[in-house]
Protein backbone atom coordinates (compact mmCIF):
# COMPACT_ATOMS: atom_id res chain seq x y z
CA UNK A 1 -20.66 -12.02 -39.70
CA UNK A 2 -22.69 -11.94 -36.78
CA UNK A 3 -21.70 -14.49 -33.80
CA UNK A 4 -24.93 -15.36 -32.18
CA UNK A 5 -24.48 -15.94 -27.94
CA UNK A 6 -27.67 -16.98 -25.33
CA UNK A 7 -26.60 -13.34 -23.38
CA UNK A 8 -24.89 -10.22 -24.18
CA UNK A 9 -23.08 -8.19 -21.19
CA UNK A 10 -21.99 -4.52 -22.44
CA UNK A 11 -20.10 -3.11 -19.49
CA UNK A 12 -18.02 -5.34 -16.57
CA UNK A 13 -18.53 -3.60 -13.62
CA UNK A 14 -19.88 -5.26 -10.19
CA UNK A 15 -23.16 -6.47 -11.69
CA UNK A 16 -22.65 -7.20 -15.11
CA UNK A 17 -19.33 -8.95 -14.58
CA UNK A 18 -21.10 -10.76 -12.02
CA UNK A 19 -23.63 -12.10 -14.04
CA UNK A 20 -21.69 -12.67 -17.19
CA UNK A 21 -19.82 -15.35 -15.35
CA UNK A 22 -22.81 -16.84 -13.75
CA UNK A 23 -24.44 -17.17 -16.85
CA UNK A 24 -21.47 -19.27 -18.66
CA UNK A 25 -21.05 -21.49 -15.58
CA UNK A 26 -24.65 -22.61 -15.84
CA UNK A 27 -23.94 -23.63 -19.33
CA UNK A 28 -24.99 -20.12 -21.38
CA UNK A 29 -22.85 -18.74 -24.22
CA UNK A 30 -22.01 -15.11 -23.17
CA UNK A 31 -19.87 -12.17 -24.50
CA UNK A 32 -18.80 -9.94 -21.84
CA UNK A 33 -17.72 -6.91 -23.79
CA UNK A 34 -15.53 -3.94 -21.64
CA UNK A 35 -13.93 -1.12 -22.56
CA UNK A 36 -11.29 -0.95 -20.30
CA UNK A 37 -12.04 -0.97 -16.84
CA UNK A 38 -11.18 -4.37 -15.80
CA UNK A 39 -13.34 -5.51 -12.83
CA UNK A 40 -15.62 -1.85 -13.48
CA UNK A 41 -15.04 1.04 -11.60
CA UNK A 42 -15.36 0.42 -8.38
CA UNK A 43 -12.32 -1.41 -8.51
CA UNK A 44 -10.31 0.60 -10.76
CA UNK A 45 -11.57 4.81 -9.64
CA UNK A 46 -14.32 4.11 -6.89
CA UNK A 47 -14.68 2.03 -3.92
CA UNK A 48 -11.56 0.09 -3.93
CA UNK A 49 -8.39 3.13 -4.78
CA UNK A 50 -10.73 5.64 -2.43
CA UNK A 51 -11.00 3.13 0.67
CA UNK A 52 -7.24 2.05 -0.02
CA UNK A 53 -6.61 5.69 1.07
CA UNK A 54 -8.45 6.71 3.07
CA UNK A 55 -7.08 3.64 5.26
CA UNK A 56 -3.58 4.97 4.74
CA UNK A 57 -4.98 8.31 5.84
CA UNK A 58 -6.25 7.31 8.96
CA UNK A 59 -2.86 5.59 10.05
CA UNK A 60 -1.55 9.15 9.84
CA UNK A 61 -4.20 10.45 12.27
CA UNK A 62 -3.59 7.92 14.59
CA UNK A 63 -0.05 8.57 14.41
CA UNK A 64 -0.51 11.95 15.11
CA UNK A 65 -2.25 11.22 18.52
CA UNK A 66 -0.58 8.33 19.44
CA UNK A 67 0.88 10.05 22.40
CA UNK A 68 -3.26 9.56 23.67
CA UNK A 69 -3.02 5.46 23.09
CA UNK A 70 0.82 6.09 25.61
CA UNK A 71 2.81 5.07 22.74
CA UNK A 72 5.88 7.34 21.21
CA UNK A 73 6.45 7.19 17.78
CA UNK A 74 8.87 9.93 16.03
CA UNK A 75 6.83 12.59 13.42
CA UNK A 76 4.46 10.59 11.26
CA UNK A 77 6.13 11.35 7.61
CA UNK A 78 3.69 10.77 4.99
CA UNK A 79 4.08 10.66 1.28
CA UNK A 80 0.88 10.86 -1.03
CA UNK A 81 3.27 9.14 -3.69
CA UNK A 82 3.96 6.31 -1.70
CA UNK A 83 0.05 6.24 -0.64
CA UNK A 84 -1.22 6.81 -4.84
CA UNK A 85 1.65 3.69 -4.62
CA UNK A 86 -0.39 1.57 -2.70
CA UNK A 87 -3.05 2.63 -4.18
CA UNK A 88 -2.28 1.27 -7.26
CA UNK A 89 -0.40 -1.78 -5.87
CA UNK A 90 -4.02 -2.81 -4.66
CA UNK A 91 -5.99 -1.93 -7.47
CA UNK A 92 -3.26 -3.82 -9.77
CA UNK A 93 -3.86 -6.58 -7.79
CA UNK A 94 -7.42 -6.87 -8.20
CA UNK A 95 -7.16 -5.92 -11.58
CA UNK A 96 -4.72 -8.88 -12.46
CA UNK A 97 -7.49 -11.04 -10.43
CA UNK A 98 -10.35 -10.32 -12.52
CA UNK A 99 -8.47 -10.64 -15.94
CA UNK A 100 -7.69 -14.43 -14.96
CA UNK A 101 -11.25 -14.39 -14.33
CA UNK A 102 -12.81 -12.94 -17.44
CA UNK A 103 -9.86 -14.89 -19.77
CA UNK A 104 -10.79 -18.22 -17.85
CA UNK A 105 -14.42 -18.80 -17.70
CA UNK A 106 -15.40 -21.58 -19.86
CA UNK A 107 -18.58 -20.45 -22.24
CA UNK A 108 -17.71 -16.77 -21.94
CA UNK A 109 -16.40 -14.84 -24.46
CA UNK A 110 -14.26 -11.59 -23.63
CA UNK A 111 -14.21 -9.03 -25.48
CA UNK A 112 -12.43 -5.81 -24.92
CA UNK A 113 -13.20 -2.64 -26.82
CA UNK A 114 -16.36 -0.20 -27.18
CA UNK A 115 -19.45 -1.82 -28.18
CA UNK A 116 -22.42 0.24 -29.80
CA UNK A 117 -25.76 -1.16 -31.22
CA UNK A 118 -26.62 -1.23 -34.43
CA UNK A 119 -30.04 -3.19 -33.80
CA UNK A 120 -32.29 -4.87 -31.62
CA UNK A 121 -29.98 -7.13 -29.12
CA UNK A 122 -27.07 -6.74 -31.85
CA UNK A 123 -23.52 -4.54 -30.70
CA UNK A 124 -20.83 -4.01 -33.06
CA UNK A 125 -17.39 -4.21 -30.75
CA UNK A 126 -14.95 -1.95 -31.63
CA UNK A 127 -11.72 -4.04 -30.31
CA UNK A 128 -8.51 -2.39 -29.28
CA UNK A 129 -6.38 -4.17 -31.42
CA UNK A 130 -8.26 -2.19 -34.09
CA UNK A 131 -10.48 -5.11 -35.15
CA UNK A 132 -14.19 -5.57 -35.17
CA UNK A 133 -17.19 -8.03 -33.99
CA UNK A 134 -20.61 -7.67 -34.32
CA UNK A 135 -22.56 -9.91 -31.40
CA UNK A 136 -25.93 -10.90 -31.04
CA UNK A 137 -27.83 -12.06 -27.93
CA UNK A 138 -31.15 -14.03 -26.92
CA UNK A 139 -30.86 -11.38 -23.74
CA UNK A 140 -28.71 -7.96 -23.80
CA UNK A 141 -27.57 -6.61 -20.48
CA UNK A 142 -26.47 -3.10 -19.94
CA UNK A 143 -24.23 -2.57 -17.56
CA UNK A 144 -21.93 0.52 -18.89
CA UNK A 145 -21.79 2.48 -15.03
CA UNK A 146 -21.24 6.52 -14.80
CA UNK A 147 -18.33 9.19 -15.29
CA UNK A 148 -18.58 12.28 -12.97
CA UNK A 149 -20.78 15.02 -14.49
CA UNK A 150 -18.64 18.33 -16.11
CA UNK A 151 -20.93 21.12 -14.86
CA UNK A 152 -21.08 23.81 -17.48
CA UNK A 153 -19.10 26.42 -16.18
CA UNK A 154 -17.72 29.08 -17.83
CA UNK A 155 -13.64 28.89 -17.83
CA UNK A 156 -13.38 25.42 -17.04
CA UNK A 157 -12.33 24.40 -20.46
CA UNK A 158 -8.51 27.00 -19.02
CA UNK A 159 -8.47 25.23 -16.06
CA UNK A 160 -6.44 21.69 -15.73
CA UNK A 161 -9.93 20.46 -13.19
CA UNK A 162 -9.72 17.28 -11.14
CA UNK A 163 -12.41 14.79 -10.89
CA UNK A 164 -13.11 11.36 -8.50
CA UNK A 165 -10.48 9.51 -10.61
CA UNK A 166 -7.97 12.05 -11.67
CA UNK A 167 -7.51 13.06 -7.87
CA UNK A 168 -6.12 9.59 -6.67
CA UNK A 169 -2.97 9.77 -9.10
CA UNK A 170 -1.74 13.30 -7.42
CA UNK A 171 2.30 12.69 -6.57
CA UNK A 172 2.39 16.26 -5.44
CA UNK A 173 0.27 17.47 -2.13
CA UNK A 174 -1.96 20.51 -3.33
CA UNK A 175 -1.37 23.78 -1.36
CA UNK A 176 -4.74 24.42 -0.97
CA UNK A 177 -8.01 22.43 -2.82
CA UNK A 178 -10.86 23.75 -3.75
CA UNK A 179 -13.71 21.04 -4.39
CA UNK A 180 -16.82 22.12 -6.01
CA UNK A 181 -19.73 20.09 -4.71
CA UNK A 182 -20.54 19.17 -1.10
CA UNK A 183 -21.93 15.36 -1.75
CA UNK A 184 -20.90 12.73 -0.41
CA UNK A 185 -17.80 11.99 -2.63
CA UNK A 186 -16.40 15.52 -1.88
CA UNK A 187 -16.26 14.75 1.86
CA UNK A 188 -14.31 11.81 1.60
CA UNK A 189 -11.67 13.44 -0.79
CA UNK A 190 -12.13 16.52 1.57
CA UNK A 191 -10.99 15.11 4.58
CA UNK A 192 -8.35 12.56 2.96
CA UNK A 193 -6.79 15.81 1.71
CA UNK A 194 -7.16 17.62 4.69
CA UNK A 195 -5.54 14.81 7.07
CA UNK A 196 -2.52 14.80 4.58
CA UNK A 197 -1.72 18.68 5.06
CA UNK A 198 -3.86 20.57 2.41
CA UNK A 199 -5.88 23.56 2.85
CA UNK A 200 -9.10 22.24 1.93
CA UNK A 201 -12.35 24.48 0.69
CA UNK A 202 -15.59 22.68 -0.32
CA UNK A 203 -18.33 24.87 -2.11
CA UNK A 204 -21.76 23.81 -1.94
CA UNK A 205 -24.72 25.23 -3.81
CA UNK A 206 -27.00 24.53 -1.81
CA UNK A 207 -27.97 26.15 1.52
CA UNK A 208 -28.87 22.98 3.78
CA UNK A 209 -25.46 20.65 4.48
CA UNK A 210 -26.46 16.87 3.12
CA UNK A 211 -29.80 17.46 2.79
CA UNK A 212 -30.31 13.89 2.51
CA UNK A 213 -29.67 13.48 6.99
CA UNK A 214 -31.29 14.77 9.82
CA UNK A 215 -30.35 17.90 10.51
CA UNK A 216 -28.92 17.04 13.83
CA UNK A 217 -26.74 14.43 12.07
CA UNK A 218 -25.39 16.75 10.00
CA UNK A 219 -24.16 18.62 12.08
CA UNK A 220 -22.77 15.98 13.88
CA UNK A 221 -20.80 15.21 10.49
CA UNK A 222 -19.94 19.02 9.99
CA UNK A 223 -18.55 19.87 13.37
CA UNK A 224 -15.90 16.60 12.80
CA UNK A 225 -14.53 17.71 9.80
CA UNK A 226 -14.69 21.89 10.44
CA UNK A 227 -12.75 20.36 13.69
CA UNK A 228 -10.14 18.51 10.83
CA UNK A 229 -9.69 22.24 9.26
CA UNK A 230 -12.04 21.93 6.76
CA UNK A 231 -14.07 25.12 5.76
CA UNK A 232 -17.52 25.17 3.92
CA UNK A 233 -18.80 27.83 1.80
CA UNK A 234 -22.69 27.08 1.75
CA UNK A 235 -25.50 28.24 -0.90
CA UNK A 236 -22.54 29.46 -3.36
CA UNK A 237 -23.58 28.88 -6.87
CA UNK A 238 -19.53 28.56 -9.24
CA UNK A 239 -19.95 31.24 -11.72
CA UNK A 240 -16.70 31.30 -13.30
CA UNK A 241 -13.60 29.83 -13.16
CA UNK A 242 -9.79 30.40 -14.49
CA UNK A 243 -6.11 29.61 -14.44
CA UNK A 244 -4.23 32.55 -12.36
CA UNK A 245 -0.30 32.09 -11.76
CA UNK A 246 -0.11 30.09 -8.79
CA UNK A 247 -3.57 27.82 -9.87
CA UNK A 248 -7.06 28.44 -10.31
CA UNK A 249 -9.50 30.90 -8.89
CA UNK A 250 -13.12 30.72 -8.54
CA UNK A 251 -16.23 33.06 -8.57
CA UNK A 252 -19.08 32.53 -6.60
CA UNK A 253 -22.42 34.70 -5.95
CA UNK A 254 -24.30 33.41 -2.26
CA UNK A 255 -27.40 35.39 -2.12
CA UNK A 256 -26.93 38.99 -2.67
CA UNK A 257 -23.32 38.72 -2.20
CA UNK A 258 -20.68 37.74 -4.67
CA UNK A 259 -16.89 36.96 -4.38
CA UNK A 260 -13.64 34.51 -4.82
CA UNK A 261 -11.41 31.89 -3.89
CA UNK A 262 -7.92 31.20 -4.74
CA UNK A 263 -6.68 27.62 -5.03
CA UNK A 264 -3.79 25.65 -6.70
CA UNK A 265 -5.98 23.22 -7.52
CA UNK A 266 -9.61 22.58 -8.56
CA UNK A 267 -11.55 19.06 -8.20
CA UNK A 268 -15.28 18.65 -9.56
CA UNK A 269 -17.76 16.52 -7.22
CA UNK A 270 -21.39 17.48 -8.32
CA UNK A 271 -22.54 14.06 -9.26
CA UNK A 272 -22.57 11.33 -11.61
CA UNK A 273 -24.09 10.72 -15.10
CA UNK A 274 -25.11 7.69 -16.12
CA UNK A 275 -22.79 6.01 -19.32
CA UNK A 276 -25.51 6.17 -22.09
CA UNK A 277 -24.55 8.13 -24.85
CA UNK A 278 -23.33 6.72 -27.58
CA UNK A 279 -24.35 3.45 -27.44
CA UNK A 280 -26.79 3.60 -30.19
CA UNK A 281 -29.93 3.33 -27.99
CA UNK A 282 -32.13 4.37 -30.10
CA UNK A 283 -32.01 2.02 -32.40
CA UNK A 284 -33.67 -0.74 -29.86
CA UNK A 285 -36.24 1.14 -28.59
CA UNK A 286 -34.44 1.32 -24.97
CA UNK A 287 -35.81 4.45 -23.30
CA UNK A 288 -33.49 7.10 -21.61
CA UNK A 289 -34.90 9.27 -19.25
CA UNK A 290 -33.96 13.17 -18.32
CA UNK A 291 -30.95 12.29 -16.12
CA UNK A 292 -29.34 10.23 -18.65
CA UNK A 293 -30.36 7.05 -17.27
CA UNK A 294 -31.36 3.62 -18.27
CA UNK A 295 -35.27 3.29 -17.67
CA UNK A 296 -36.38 0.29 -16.30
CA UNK A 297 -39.66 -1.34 -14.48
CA UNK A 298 -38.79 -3.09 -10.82
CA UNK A 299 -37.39 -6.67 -12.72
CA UNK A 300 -34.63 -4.34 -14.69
CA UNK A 301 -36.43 -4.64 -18.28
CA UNK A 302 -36.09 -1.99 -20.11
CA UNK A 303 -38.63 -0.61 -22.87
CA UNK A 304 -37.15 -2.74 -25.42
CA UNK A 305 -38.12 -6.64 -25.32
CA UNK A 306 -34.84 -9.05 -23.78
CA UNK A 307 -32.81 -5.85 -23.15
CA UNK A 308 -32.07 -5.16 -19.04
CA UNK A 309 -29.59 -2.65 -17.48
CA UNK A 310 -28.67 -2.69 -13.99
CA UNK A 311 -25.72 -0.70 -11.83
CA UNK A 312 -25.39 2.75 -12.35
CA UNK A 313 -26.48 3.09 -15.99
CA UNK A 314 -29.74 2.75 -15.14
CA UNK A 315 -30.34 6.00 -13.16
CA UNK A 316 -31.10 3.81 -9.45
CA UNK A 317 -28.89 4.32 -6.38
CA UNK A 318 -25.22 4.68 -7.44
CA UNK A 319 -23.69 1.48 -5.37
CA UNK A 320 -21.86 -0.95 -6.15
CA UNK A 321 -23.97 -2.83 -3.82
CA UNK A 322 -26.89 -2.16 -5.38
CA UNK A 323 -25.57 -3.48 -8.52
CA UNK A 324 -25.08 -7.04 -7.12
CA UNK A 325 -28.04 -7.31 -5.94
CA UNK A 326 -29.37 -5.72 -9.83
CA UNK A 327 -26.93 -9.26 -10.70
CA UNK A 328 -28.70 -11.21 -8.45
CA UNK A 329 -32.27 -10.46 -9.08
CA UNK A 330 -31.68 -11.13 -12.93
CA UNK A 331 -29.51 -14.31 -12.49
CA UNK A 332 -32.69 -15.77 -10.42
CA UNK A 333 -35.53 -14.43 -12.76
CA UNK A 334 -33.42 -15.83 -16.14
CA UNK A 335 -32.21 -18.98 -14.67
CA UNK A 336 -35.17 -20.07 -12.77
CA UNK A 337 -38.12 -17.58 -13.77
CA UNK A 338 -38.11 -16.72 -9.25
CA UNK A 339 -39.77 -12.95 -10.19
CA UNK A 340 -37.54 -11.01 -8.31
CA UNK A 341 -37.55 -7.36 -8.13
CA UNK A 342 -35.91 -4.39 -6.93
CA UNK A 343 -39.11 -3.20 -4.72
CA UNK A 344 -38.82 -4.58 -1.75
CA UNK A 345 -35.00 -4.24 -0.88
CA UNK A 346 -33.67 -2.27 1.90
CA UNK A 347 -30.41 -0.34 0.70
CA UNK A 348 -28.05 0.51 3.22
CA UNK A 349 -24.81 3.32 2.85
CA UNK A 350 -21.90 4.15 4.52
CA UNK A 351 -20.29 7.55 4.00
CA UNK A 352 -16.37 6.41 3.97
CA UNK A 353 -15.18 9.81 6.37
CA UNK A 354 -13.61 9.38 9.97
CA UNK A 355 -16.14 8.26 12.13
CA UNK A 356 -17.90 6.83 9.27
CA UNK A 357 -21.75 7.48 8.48
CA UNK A 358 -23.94 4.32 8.16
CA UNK A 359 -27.34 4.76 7.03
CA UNK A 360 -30.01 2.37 6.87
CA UNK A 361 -33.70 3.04 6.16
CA UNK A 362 -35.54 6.54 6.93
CA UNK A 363 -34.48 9.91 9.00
CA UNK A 364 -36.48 10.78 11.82
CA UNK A 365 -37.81 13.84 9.16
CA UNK A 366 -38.76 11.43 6.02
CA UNK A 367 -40.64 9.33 8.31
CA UNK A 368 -42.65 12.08 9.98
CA UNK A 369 -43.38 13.09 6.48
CA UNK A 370 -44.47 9.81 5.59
CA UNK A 371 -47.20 10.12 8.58
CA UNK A 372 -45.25 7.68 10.72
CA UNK A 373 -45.65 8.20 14.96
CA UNK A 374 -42.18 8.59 14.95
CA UNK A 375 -40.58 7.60 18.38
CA UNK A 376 -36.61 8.50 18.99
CA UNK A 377 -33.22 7.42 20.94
CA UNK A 378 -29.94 9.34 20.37
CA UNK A 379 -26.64 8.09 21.45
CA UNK A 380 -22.98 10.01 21.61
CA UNK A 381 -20.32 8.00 20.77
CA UNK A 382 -18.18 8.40 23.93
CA UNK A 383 -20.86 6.93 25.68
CA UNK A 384 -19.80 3.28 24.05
CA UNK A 385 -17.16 1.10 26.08
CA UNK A 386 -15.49 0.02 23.20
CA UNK A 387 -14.89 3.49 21.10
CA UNK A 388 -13.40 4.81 24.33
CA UNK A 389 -10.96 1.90 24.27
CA UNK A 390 -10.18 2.36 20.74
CA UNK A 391 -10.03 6.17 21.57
CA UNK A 392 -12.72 6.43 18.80
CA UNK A 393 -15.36 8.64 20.80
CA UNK A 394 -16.22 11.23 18.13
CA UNK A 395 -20.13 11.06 16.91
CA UNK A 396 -23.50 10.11 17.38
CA UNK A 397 -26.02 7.72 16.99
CA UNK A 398 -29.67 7.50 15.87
CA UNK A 399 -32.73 5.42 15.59
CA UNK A 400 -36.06 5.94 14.44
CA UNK A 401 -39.31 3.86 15.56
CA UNK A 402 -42.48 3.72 14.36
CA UNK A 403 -43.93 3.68 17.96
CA UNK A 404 -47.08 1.94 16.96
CA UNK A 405 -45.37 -1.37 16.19
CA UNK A 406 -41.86 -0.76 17.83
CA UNK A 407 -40.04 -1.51 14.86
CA UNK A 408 -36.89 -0.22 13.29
CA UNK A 409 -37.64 2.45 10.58
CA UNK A 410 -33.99 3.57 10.05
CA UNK A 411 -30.60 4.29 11.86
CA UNK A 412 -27.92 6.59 11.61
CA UNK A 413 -24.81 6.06 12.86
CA UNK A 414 -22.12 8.20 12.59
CA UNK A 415 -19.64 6.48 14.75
CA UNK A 416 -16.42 4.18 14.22
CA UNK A 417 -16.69 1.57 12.57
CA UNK A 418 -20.63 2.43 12.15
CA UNK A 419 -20.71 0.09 8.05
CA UNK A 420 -20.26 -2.96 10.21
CA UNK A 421 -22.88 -1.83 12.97
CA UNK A 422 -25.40 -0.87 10.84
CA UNK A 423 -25.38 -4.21 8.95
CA UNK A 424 -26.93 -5.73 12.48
CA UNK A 425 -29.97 -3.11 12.20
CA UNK A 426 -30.16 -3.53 8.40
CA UNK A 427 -30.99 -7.73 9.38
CA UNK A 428 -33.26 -6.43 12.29
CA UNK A 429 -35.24 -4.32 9.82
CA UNK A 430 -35.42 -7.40 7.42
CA UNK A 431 -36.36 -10.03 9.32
CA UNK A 432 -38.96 -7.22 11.11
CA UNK A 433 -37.25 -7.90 14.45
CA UNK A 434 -38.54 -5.33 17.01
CA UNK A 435 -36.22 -2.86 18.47
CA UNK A 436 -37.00 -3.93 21.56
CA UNK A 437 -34.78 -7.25 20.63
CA UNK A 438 -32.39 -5.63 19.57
CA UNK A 439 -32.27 -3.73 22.82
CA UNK A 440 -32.14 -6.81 24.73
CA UNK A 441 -29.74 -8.87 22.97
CA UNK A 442 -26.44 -10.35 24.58
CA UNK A 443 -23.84 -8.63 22.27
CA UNK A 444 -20.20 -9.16 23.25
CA UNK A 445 -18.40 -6.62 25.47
CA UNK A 446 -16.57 -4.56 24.59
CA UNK A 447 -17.89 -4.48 20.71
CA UNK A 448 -19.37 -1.37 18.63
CA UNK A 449 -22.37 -3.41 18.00
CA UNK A 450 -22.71 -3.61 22.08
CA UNK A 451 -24.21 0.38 21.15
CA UNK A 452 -27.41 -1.01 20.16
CA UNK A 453 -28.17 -2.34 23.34
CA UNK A 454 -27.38 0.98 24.44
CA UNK A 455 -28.65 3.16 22.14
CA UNK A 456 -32.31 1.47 21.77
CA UNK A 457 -32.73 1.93 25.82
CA UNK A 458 -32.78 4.89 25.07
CA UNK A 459 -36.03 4.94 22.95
CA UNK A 460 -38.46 7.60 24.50
C-alpha cells in the first residue's frame, strides 16, 4: 500500500529537517524519512563533535601559556577520552533534542530506515525494525548530505584508515598522524591533534597551500600552524599505502623525487561525495552530474518535475549554512510562491583553526581576475586593542575594494574570533554599505569588531 503525504523529505540533516517540520506546522502531511543520523551530520560527525573539540583544545593552549595572562596553574593534563567524552555528552544532547522534535511534530510522519525510489515522487523505506513503507509525495525533497570520499589508493583496503568521523572516537593519542589531504577539514583535525601532543604530517597534492586564499593569507595560516609543530609535505601525490608493525607507512612521488613516511596512524581528508548512489535516481528522471551530485537550476528543482534537493547532496557549497538557507528558499517558494533563489546570496566561511579564518566574498586575486580596480588595506592582528588584551595577537586581516564605488568586495580575516567579525562585513556587503562606513562607525572599545575601523583606514 502506498501512503500518499503533500511532501516527502529523504534525508534529516540541517535543511531537510528544517523544512520537514515547517511544512507540517503550516498544516502539510510530511514523511521525514532518516537513516540514522538524527539531527544530520553536522550534529552527529561535522560541525557540532569537531567545534566541541576543538574548544576543549584550545583550553589546553591557554593553559599552557597561562603564565603570559600572570596566572599559575599546575601542568595542564589532558585526556582525549575525557574530551571524545564531551564530545559525545554534547552531541547526545542534541541528538536526544531533535528526536523529541521529529517524534513530536503534529502532521509529520517519522520514519527511520533507508529509503530508495522505485518511481516518480514514490520511496520504498526500508525501516530498522525490519519492516517496510512505500511513500508517495505531491513534492519530494532530497536532502541525503555526503560521506568523505575513499581515494583509490592502492593498499588502503590493509590499512585500518581514519576519516572526519572515525577520528573523533580515538581514546588513545596517536604517536604520530599522517593526514592525507591539505583542505580545510585536515587543518582543523591537524592542529586539534597537534595541540594534544601528536606528531602531526599533512600531505597535500597539490603544490599551492589553499589555493582557494590569497597567497599572502596563506601564509599567514601556514606560518601559525608550522609554528604549532605541524609539517607539510606539498605537491606529493599518495601512491601506496600499507600496515608495517608499529602502523602504516606511506609512498609518495613530488616531482622527480619519490619517498616515505612512517605513521601509527592514517586519516583520509580529500573531500566529500555527495550521498546519491543508491537511491534509485534513475528511475525519476533526477539528473546526477560528474561529481556525484544532485543537479539543480537556482530554485533547487531538479530535472525531474516536484523533485528538489538541497544541502550537500546537491553538489553546491558543503555548509550547513548553506543548507538552511537551501530550507529557506524552498519553504518561501512552496508556501507562498516568493521565487527565491540561490543566485544572489553571499556565502560566508570560517575555517575552525586557532586564530580562525573568516571569509566573506572575493580575494584580492579573484577580483583582479574578474577585471575589478581592486583597491587594498591589510591589518596584523597585534595591532587590535582587544586581541592584545585577550593575548590573541596572532594573524592578519584583509579587505578588498572595488575602488570605483568603494564598496566591500570580500574580507579575510584570519584573526580571533574572526566568524563573529566577519558577520559585520558580510551585512555591510548586503545592504551595499560602503567601506568607508564601516570605517567610520562607533564600534565599542575594546571589541574585535573595533578592527574594522582600523583595518578599512587603512585602504590605499
Amino acid at each position: 500500500m502506498i501512503e500518499e503525504f503533500d511532501d516527502v523529505v529523504l534525508g534529516g540533516g540541517k535543511g531537510g529537517k528544517s523544512l520537514a517540520m515547517a511544512l507540517a506546522n503550516a498544516g502539510h502531511r510530511v514523511a521525514l524519512i532518516e537513516k540514522g543520523q538524527i539531527g544530520g551530520s553536522c550534529i552527529n560527525v561535522a560541525c557540532i563533535p569537531t567545534k566541541t573539540m576543538v574548544a576543549s583544545v584550545k583550553l589546553i593552549e591557554l593553559a599552557s601559556r597561562a603564565d603570559e595572562f600572570g596566572v599559575a596553574l599546575r601542568p595542564a593534563e589532558s585526556s582525549i577520552a575525557g574530551i571524545v567524552e564531551r564530545k559525545r555528552r554534547v552531541v547526545g544532547g542534541m541528538i536526544d533534542t531533535h528526536w523529541k522534535l521529529f517524534t513530536g511534530t503534529p502532521n509529520m510522519a517519522f520514519l527511520l530506515g533507508t529509503g530508495k525510489f522505485l518511481a516518480d515522487r514514490t520511496i520504498e523505506v526500508a525501516l530498522d525494525g525490519g519492516s517496510k513503507r512505500v511513500v508517495r509525495g505531491k513534492r519530494v525533497y532530497i536532502n541525503t548530505g555526503s560521506h568523505t570520499t575513499i581515494p583509490p589508493i592502492p593498499g588502503l583496503d590493509t590499512v585500518n584508515y581514519l576519516t572526519s568521523t572515525s577520528v573523533m572516537e580515538l581514546e588513545e593519542l596517536p604517536a604520530r598522524l599522517i593526514i592525507v589531504g591539505a583542505g580545510y577539514i585536515a587543518l582543523e583535525f591537524a592542529q586539534v591533534f597537534r595541540r594534544l601532543g601528536s606528531d602531526v604530517v599533512v600531505v597535500g597534492r597539490g603544490e599551492r597551500f589553499l589555493p582557494n586564499e590569497d597567497s599572502d593569507i596563506a601564509a599567514e595560516i601556514r606560518k601559525v600552524l608550522e609554528e604549532d609543530g605541524i609539517e607539510f609535505l606539498d605537491g606529493a601525490e599518495t601512491t601506496a599505502v600499507g600496515a608495517t608493525t608499529t602502523g602504516v607507512e606511506l609512498a609518495y612521488t613530488r616531482q622527480a623525487d619519490s619517498g616515505s613516511l612512517h605513521g601509527s596512524h592514517l586519516m583520509l581528508a580529500v573531500g566529500r561525495t555527495p550521498n546519491t548512489a543508491g537511491l534509485g535516481l534513475e528511475v525519476t528522471g533526477v539528473e546526477v552530474g560528474p561529481r556525484g551530485g544532485v543537479v539543480v537550476n537556482d530554485r533547487l528543482e531538479t530535472t525531474a518535475a516536484n523533485i528538489y534537493a538541497i544541502g550537500d547532496c546537491n553538489g553546491g557549497p558543503l555548509f550547513t549554512h548553506v543548507s538552511w538557507d537551501d530550507y529557506r528558499i524552498l519553504l518561501a517558494n512552496v508556501l507562498h510562491d516568493a521565487q527565491r533563489s540561490t543566485s544572489s546570496r553571499l556565502v560566508p566561511y570560517t575555517l575552525f583553526i586557532d586564530p580562525e579564518l573568516g571569509r566573506v566574498g572575493l580575494t584580492e586575486e579573484q577580483a583582479t581576475a574578474q577585471g575589478y580596480d581592486v583597491a587594498t588595506a591589510t591589518l596584523p592582528a597585534d595591532k587590535i586593542p582587544r586581541a592584545n588584551t585577550a593575548g590573541e595577537t596572532q594573524g592578519v586581516l584583509k579587505a578588498v575594494i572595488d575602488r570605483k564605488t568603494s564598496q566591500i568586495l570580500g574580507c579575510s580575516l584570519f584573526c580571533h574570533s574572526a566568524g563573529e567579525v566577519m558577520s559585520v562585513v558580510q551585512m555591510a556587503m548586503l545592504g551595499n554599505v560602503p567601506y568607508t562606513q564601516v570605517r567610520d562607525t562607533v564600534f565599542t572599545h575594546p571589541t574585535m569588531a573595533e578592527s574594522l575601523n582600523l583595518l578599512f583606514a587603512g585602504v590605499s
